[in-house]
N, C-alpha and C. Protein backbone atom coordinates (compact mmCIF):
# COMPACT_ATOMS: atom_id res chain seq x y z
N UNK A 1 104.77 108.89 122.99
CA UNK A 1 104.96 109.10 124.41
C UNK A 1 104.23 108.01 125.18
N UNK A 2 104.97 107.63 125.83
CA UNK A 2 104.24 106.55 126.67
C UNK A 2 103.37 107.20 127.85
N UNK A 3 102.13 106.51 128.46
CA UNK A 3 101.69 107.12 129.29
C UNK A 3 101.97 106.56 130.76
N UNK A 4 101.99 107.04 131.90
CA UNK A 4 102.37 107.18 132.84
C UNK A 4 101.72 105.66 133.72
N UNK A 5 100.63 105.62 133.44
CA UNK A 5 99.88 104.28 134.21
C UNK A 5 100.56 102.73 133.94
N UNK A 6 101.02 103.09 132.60
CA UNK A 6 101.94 101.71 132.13
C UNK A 6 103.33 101.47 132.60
N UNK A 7 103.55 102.56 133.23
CA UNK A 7 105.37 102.62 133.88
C UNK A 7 105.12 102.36 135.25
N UNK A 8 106.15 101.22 135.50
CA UNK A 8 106.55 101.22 136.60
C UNK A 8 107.63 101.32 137.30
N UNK A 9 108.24 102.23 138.43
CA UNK A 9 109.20 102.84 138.38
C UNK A 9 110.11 102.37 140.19
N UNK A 10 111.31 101.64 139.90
CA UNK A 10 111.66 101.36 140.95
C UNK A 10 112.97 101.59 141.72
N UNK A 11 113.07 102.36 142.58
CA UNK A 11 114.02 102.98 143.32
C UNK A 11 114.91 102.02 143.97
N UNK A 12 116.29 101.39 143.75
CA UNK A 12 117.09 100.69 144.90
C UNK A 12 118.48 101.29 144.72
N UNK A 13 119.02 100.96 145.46
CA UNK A 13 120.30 100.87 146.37
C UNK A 13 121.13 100.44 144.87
N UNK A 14 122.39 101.41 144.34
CA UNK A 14 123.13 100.68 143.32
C UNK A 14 124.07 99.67 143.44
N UNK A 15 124.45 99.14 142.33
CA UNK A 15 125.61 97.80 142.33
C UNK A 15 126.94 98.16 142.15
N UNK A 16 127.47 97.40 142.49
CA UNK A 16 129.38 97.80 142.12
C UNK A 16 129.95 98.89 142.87
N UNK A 17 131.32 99.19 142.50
CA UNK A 17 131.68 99.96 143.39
C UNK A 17 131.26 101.34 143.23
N UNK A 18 131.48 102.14 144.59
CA UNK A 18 131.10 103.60 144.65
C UNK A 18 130.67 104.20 146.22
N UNK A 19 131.27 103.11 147.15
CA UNK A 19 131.90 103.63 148.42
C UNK A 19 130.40 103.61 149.45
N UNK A 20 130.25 104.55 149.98
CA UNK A 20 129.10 105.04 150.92
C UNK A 20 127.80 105.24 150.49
N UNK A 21 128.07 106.21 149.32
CA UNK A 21 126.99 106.69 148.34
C UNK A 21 126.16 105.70 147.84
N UNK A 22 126.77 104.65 147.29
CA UNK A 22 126.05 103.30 146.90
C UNK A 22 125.46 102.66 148.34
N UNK A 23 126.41 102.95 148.96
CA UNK A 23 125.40 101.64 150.04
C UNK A 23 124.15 102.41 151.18
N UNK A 24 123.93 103.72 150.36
CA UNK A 24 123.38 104.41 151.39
C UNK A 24 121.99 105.09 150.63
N UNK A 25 122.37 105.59 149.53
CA UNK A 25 121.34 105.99 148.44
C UNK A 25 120.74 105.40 147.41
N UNK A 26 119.53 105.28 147.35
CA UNK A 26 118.44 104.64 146.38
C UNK A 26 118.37 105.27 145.53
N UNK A 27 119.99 105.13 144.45
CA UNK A 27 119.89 105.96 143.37
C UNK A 27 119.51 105.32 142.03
N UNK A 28 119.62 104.04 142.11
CA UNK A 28 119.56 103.63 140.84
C UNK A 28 117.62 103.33 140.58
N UNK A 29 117.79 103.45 139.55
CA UNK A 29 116.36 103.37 138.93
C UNK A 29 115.64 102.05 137.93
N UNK A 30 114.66 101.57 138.24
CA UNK A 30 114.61 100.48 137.13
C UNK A 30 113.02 100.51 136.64
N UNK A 31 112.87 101.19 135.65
CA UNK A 31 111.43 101.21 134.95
C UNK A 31 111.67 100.51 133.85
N UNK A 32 109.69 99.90 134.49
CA UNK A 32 109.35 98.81 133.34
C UNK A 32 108.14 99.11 132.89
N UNK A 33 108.32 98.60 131.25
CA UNK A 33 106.53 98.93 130.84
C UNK A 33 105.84 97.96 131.06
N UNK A 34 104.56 97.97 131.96
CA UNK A 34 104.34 96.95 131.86
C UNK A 34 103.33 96.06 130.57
N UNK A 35 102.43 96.52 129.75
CA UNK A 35 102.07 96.03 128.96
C UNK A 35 103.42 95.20 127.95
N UNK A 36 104.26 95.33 127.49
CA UNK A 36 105.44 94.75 126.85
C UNK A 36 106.11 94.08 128.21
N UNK A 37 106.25 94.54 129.05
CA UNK A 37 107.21 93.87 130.05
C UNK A 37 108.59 94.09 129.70
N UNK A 38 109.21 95.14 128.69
CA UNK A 38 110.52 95.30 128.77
C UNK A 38 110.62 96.92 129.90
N UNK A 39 112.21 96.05 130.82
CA UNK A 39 112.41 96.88 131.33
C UNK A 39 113.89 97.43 131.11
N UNK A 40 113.91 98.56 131.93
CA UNK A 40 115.24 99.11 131.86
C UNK A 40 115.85 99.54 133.28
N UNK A 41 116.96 99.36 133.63
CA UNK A 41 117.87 99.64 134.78
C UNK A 41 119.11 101.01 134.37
N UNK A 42 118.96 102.08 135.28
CA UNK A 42 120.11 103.02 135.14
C UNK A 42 120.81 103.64 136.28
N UNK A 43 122.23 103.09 136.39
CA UNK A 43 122.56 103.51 137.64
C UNK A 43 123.75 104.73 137.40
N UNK A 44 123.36 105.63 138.63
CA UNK A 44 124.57 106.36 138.25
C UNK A 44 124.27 107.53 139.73
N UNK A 45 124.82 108.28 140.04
CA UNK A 45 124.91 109.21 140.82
C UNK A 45 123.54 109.99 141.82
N UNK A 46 123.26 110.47 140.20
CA UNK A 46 122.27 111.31 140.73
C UNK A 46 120.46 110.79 140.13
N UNK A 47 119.94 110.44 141.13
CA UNK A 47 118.62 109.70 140.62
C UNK A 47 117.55 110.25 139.75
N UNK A 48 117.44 111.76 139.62
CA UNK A 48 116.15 112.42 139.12
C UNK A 48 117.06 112.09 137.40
N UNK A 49 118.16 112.34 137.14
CA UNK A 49 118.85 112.28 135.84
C UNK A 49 118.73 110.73 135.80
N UNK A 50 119.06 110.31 136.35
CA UNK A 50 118.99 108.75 135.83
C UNK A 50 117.43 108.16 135.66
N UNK A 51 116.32 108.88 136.07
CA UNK A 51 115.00 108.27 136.46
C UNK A 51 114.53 108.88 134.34
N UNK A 52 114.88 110.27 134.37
CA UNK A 52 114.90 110.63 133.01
C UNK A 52 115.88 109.96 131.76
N UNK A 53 116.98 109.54 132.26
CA UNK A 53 117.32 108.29 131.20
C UNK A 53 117.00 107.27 131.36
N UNK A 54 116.02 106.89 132.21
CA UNK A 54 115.90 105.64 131.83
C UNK A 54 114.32 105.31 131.72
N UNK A 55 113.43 106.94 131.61
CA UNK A 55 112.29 106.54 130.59
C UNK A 55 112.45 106.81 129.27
N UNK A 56 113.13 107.45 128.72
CA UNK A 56 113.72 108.12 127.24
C UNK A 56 114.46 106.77 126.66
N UNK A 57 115.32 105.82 127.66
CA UNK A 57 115.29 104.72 127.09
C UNK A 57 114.34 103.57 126.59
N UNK A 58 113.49 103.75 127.91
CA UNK A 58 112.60 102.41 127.73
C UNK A 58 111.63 103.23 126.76
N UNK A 59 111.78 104.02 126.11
CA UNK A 59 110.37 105.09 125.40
C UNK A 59 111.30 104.13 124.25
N UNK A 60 112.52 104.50 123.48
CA UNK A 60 113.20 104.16 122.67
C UNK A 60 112.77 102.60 122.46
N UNK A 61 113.38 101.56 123.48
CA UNK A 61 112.93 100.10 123.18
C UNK A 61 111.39 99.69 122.93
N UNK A 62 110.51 100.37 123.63
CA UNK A 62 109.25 100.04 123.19
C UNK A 62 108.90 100.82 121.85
N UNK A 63 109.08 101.96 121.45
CA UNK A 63 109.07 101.81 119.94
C UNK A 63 109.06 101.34 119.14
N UNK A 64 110.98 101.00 119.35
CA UNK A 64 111.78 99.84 118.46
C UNK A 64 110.87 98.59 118.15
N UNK A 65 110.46 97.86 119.83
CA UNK A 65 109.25 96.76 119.82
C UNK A 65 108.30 97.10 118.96
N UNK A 66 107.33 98.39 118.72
CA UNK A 66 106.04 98.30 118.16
C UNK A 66 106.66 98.43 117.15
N UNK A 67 107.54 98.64 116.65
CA UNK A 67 108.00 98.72 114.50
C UNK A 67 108.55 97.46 114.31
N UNK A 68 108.68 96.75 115.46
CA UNK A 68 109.57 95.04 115.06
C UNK A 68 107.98 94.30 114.99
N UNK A 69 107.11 94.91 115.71
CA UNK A 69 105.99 93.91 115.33
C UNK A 69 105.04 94.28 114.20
N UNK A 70 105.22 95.73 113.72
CA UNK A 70 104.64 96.32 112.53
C UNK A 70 104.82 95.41 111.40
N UNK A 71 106.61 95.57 111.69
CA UNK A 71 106.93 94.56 110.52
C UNK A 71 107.07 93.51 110.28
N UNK A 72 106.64 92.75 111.35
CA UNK A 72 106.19 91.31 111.20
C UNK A 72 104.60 91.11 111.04
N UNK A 73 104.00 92.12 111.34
CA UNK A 73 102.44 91.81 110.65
C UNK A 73 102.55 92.30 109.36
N UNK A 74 102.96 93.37 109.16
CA UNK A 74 102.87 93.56 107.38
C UNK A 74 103.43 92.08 106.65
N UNK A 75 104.57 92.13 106.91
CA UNK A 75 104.96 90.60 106.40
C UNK A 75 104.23 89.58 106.61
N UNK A 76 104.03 89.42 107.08
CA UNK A 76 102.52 87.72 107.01
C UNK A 76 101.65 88.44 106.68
N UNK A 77 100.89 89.53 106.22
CA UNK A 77 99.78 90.02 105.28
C UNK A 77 100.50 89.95 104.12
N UNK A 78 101.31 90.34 103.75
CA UNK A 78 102.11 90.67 102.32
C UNK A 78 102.16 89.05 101.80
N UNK A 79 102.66 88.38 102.77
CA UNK A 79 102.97 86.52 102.77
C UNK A 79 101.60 86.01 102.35
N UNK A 80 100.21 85.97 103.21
CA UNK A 80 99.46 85.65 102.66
C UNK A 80 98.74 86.00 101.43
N UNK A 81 98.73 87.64 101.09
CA UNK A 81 98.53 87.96 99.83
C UNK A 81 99.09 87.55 98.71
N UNK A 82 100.48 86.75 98.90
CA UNK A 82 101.07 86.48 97.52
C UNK A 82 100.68 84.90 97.71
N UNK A 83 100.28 84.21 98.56
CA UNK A 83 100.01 82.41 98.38
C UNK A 83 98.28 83.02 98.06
N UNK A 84 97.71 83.71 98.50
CA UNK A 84 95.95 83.99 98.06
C UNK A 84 96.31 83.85 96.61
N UNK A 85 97.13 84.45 95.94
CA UNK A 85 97.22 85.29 94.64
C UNK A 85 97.62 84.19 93.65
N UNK A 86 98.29 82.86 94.25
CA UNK A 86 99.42 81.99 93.71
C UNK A 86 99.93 83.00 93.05
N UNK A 87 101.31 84.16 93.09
CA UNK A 87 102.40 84.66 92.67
C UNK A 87 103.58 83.50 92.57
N UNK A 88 104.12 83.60 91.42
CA UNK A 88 105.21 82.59 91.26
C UNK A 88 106.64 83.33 91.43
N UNK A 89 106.42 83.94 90.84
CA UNK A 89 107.51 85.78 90.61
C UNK A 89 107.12 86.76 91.23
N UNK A 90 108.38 87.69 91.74
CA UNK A 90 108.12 88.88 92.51
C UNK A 90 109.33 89.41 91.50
N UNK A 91 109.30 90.69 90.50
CA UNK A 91 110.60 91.31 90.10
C UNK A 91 110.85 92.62 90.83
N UNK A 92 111.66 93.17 91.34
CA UNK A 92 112.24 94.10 92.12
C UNK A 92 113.29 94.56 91.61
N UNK A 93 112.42 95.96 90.79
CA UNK A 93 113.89 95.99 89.47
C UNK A 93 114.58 97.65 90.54
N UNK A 94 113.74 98.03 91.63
CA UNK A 94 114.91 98.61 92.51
C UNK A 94 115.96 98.19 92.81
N UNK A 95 115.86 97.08 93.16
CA UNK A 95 117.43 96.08 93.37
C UNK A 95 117.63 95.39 92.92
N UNK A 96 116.91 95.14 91.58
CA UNK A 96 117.49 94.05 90.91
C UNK A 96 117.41 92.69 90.81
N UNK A 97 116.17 92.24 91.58
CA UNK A 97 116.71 91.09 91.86
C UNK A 97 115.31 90.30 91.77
N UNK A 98 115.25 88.94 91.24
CA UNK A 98 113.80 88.41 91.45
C UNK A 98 113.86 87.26 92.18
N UNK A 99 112.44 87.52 92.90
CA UNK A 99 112.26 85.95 93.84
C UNK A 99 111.21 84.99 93.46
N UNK A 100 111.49 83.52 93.67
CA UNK A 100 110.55 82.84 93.42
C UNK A 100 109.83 82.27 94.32
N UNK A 101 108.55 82.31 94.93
CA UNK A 101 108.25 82.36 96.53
C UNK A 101 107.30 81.40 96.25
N UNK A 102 107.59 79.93 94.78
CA UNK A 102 107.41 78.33 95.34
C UNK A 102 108.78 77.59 96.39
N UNK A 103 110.11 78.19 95.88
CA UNK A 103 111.57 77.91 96.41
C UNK A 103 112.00 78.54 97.43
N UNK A 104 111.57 80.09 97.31
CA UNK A 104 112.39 81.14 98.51
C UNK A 104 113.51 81.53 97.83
N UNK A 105 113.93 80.97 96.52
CA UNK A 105 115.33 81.44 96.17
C UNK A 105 115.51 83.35 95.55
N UNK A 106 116.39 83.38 95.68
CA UNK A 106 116.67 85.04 95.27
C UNK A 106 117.96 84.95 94.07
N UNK A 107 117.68 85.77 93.04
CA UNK A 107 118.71 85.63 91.95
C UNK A 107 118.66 87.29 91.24
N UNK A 108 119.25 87.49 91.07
CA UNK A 108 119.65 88.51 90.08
C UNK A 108 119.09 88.94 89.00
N UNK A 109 118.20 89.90 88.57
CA UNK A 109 117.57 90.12 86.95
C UNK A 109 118.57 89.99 86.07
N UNK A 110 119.48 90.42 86.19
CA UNK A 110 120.24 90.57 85.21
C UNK A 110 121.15 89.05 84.61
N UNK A 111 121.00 88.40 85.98
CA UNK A 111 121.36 86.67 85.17
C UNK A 111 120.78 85.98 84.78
N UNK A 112 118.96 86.52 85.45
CA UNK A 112 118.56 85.24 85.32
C UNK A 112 117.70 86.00 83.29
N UNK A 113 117.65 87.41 82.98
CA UNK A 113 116.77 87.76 81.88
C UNK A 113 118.20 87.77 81.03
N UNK A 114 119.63 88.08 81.37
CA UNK A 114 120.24 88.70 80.29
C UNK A 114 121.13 86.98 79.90
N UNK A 115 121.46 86.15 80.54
CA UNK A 115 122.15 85.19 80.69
C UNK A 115 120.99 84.18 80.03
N UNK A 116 119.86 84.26 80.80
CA UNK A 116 118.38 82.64 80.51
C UNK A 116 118.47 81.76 81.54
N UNK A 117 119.58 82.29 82.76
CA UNK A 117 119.89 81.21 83.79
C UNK A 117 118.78 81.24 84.66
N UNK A 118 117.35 80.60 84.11
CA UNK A 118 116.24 80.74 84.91
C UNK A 118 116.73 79.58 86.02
N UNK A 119 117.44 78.54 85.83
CA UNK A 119 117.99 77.55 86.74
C UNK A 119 118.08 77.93 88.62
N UNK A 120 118.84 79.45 88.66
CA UNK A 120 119.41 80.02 89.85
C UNK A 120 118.00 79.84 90.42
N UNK A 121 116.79 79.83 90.22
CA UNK A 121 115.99 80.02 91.35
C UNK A 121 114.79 78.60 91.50
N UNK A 122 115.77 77.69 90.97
CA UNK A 122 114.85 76.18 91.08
C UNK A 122 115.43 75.42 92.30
């Protein structure tokens, strides 16, 4: 749940067509978080419904944000742990598949142990 001090919440006049109502009511809504700075815009009729979709949205994108950056810090920890380690091989016999992370290349267990085609990942 996001907390309330980080939202900022802004009332205008909507876009496009929709007669009187648009040019008369400050229905549309546009909250932003501000620590991330993503915001969100929702226009539509009635403002208290649109003010509630469009923190349930921006709740949604800033999530999304903190698990896109989760998983870019795990990954450069995971990254530096395998150059600390010099790892030459990673096997991933869930999927099958091994990497060699002097190349970056990705090949198949099954071609490169059942075949000898250690080649695929030079």
């Amino acid at each position: 749940m996001l907390k309330k001090k980080d939202i900022k919440i802004e009332r205008t006049k909507g876009k496009g067509p929709g007669g009187q109502h648009k040019n008369k009511r400050e229905s549309m809504i546009k909250a932003t978080h501000i620590p991330t700075g993503i915001s969100v815009s929702i226009d539509g009729r009635d403002q208290h419904a649109n003010k509630r979709k469009a923190l349930k949205e921006l709740e949604n994108q800033v999530l999304q944000h903190i698990q896109q950056q989760k998983a870019v810090i795990k990954k450069d920890h995971r990254d530096k742990k395998i150059k600390e380690r010099n790892i030459i091989r990673t096997y991933n016999y869930k999927t099958q598949q091994v990497k060699d992370h002097r190349t970056g290349k990705t090949a198949s267990i099954k071609d490169i142990i059942g075949k000898g085609k250690i080649d695929l990942l030079r």
